[in-house]
N, C-alpha and C. Protein backbone atom coordinates (compact mmCIF):
# COMPACT_ATOMS: atom_id res chain seq x y z
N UNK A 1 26.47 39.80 -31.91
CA UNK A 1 26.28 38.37 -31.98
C UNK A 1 26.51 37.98 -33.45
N UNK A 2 27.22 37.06 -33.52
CA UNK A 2 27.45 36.21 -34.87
C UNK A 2 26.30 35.84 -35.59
N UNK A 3 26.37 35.28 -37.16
CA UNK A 3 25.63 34.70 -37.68
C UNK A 3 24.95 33.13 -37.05
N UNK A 4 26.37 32.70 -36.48
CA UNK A 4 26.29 31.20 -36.31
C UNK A 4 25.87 31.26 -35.06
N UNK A 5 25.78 32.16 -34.23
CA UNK A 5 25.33 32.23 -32.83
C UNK A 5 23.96 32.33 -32.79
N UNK A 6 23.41 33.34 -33.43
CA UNK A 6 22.30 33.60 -34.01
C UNK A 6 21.02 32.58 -34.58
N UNK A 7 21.80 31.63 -35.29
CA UNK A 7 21.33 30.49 -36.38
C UNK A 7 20.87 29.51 -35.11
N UNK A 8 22.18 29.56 -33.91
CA UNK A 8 22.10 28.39 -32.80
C UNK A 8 20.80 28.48 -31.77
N UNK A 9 20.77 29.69 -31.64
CA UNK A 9 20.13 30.10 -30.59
C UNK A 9 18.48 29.94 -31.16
N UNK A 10 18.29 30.06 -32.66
CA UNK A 10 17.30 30.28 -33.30
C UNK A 10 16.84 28.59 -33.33
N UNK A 11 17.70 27.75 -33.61
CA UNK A 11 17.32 26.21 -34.06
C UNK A 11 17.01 25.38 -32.20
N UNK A 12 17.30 26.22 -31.42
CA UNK A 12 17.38 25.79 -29.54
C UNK A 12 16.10 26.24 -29.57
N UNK A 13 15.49 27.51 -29.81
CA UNK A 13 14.12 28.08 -29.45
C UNK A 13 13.05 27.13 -30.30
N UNK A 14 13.57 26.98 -31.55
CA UNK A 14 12.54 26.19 -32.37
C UNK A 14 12.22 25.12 -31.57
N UNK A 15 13.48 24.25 -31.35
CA UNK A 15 13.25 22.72 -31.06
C UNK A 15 12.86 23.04 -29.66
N UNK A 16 12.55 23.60 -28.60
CA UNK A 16 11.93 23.93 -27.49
C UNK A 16 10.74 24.34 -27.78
N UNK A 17 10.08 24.85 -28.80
CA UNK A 17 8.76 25.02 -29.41
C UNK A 17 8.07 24.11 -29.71
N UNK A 18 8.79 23.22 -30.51
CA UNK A 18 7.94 21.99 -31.44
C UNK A 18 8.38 20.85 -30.17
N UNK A 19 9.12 21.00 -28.72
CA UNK A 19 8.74 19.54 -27.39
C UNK A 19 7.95 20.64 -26.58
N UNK A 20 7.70 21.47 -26.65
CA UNK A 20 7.46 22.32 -25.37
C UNK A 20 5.37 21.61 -25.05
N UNK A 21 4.90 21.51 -23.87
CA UNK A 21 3.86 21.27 -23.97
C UNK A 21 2.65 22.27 -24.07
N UNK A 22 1.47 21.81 -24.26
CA UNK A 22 0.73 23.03 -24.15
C UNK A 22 0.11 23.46 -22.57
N UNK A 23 -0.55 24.37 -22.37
CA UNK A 23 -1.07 24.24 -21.09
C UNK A 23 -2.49 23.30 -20.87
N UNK A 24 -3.01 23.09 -22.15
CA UNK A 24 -3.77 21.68 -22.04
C UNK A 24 -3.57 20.49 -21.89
N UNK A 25 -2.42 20.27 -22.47
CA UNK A 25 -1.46 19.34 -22.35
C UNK A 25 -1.32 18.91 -20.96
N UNK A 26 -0.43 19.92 -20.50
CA UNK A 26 -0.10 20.24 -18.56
C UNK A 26 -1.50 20.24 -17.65
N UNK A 27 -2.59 20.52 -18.36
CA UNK A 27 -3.48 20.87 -17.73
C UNK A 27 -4.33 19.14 -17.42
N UNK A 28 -4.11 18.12 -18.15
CA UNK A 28 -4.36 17.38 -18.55
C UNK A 28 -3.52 15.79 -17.43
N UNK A 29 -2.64 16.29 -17.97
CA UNK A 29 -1.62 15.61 -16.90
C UNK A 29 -1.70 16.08 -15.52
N UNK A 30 -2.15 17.16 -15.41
CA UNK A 30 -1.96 17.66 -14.09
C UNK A 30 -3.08 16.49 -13.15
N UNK A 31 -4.22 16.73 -14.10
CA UNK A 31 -5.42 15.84 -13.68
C UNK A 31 -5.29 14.55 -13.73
N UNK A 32 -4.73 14.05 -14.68
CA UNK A 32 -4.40 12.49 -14.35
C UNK A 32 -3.43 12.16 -13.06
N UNK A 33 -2.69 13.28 -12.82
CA UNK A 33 -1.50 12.84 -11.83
C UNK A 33 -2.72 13.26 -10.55
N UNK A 34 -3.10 13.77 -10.11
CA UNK A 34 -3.74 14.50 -8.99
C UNK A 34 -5.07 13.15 -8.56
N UNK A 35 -5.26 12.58 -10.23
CA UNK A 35 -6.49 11.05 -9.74
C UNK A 35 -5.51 10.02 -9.39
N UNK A 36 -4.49 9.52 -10.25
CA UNK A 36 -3.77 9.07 -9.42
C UNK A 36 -3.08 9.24 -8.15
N UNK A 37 -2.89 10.07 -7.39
CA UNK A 37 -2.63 10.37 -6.54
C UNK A 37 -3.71 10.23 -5.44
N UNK A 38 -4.71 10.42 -5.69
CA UNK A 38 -6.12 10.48 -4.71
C UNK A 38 -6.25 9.06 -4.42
N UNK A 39 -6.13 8.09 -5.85
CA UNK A 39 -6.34 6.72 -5.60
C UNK A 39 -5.25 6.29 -4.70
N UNK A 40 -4.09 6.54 -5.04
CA UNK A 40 -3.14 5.77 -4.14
C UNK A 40 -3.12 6.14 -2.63
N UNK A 41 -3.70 7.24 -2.31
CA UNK A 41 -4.17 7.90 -0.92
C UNK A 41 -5.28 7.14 -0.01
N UNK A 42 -6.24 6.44 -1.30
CA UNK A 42 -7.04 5.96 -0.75
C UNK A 42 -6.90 4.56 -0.67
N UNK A 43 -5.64 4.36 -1.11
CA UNK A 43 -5.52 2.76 -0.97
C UNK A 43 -4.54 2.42 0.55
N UNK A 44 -3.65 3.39 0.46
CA UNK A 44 -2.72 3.77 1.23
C UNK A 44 -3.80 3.60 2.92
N UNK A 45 -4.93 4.57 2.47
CA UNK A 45 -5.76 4.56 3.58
C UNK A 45 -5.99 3.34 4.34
N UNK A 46 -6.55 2.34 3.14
CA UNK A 46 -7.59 1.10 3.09
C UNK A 46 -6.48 0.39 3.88
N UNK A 47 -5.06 0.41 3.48
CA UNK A 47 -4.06 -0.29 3.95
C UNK A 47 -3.53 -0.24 5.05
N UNK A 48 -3.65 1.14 5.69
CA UNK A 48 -3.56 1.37 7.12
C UNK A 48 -4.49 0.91 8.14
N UNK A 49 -5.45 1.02 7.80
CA UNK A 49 -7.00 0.66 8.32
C UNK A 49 -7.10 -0.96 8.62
N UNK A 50 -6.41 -1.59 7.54
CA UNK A 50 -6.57 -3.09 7.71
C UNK A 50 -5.12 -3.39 9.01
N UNK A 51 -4.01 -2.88 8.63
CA UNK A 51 -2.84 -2.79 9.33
C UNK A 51 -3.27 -2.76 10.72
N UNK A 52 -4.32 -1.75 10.76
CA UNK A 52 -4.24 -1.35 12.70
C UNK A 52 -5.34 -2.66 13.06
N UNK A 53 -6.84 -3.03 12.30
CA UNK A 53 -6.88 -3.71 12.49
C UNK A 53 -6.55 -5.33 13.23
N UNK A 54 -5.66 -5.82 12.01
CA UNK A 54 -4.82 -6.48 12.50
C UNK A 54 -3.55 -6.73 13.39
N UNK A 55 -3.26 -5.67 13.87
CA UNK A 55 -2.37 -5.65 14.64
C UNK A 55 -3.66 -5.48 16.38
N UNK A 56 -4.80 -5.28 16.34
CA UNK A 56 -6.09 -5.24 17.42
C UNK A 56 -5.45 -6.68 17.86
N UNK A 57 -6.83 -7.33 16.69
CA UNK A 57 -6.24 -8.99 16.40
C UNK A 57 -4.96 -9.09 17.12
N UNK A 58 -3.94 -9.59 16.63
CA UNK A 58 -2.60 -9.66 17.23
C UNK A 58 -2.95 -9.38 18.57
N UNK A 59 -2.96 -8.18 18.99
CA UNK A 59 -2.58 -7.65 20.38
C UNK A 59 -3.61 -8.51 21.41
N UNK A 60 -4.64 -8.80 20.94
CA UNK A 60 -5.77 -9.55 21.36
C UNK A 60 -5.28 -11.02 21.63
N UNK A 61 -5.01 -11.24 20.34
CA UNK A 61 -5.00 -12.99 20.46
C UNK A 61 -3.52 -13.86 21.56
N UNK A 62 -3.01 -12.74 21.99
CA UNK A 62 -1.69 -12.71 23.05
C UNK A 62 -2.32 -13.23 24.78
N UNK A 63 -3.51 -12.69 24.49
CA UNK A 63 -4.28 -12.98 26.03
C UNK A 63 -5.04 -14.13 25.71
N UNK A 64 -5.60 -14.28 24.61
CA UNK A 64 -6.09 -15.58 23.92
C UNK A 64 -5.40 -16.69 24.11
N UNK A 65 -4.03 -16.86 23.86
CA UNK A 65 -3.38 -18.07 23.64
C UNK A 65 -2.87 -18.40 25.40
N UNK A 66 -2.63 -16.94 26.28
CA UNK A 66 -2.51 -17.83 27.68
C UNK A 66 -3.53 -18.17 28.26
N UNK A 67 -4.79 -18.24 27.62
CA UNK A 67 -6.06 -18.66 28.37
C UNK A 67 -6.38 -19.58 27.82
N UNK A 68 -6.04 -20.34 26.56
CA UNK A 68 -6.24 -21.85 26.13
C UNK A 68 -5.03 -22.63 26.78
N UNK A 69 -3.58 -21.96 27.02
CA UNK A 69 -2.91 -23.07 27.54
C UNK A 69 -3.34 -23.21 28.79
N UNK A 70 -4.04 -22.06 29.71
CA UNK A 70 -4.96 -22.35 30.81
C UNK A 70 -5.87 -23.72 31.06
N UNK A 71 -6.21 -23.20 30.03
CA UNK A 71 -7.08 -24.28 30.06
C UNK A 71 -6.63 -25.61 29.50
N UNK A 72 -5.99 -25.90 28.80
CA UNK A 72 -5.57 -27.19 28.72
C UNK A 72 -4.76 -27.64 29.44
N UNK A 73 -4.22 -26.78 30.48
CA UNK A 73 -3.12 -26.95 31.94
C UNK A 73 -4.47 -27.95 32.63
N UNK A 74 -5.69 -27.27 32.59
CA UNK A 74 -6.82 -27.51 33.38
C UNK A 74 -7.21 -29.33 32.99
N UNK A 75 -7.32 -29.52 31.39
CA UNK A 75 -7.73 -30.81 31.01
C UNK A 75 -6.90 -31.16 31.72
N UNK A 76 -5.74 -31.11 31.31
CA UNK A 76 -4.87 -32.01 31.69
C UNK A 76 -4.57 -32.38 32.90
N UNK A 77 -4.71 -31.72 34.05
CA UNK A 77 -5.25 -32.43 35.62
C UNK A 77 -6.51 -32.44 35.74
N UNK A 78 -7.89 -32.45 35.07
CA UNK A 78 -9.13 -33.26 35.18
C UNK A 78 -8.71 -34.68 34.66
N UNK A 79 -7.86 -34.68 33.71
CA UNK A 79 -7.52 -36.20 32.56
C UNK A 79 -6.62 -36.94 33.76
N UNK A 80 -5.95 -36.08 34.26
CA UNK A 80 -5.36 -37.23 35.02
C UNK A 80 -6.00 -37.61 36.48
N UNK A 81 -6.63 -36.63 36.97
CA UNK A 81 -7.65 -37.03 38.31
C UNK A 81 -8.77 -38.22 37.56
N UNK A 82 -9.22 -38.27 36.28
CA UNK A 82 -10.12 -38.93 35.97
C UNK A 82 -9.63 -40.15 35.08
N UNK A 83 -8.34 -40.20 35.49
CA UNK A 83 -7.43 -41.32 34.54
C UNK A 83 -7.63 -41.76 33.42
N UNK A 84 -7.68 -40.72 32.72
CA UNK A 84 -8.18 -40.35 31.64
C UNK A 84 -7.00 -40.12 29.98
N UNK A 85 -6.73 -41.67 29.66
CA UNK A 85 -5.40 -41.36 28.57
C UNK A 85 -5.43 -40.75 27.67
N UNK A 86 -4.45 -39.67 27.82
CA UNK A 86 -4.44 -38.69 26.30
C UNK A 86 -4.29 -38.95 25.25
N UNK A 87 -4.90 -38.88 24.50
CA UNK A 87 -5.16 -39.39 22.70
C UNK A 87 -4.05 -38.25 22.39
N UNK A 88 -3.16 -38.33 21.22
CA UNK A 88 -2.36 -37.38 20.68
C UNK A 88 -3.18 -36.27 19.48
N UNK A 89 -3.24 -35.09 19.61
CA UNK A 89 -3.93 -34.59 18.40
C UNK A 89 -2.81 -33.85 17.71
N UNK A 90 -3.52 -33.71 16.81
CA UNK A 90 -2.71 -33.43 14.91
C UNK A 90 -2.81 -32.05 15.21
């Protein structure tokens, strides 16, 4: 091996020394990444949880809405057996 090969290989190891991290370093990050991670798991959770929720709701309020137009099928021939003029609502 050359001088200049030598010199190269020597100034690559350095500068991989003086970025390289420590294992406290790594050890450190490891833990911040692993809490972040737990949090976003548990949000992820919170977010599914509300999701199915609401989709209950939803699936629910489908039988809901043909049992009010039921029923206002219903006013609406008591209103007219009782000649009864419909006011317009908002």
């Amino acid at each position: 091996m050359d001088k200049e090969t030598a010199t190269y290989i020597v100034d690559v190891l350095d500068f991989l020394k003086d970025h390289m991290v420590t294992k406290e370093e790594f050890g450190e990050f490891r833990l911040n990444t692993q809490e972040n991670f737990d949090s976003l798991r548990s949000e992820v959770r919170d977010i599914r949880q509300r999701l199915d929720a609401l989709e209950d709701i939803a699936r629910n309020s489908v039988g809901l809405t043909k049992e009010i137009d039921h029923l206002m099928e219903c006013v609406r021939v008591i209103e007219q057996h009782l000649n009864i003029k419909r006011t317009a609502v908002a």
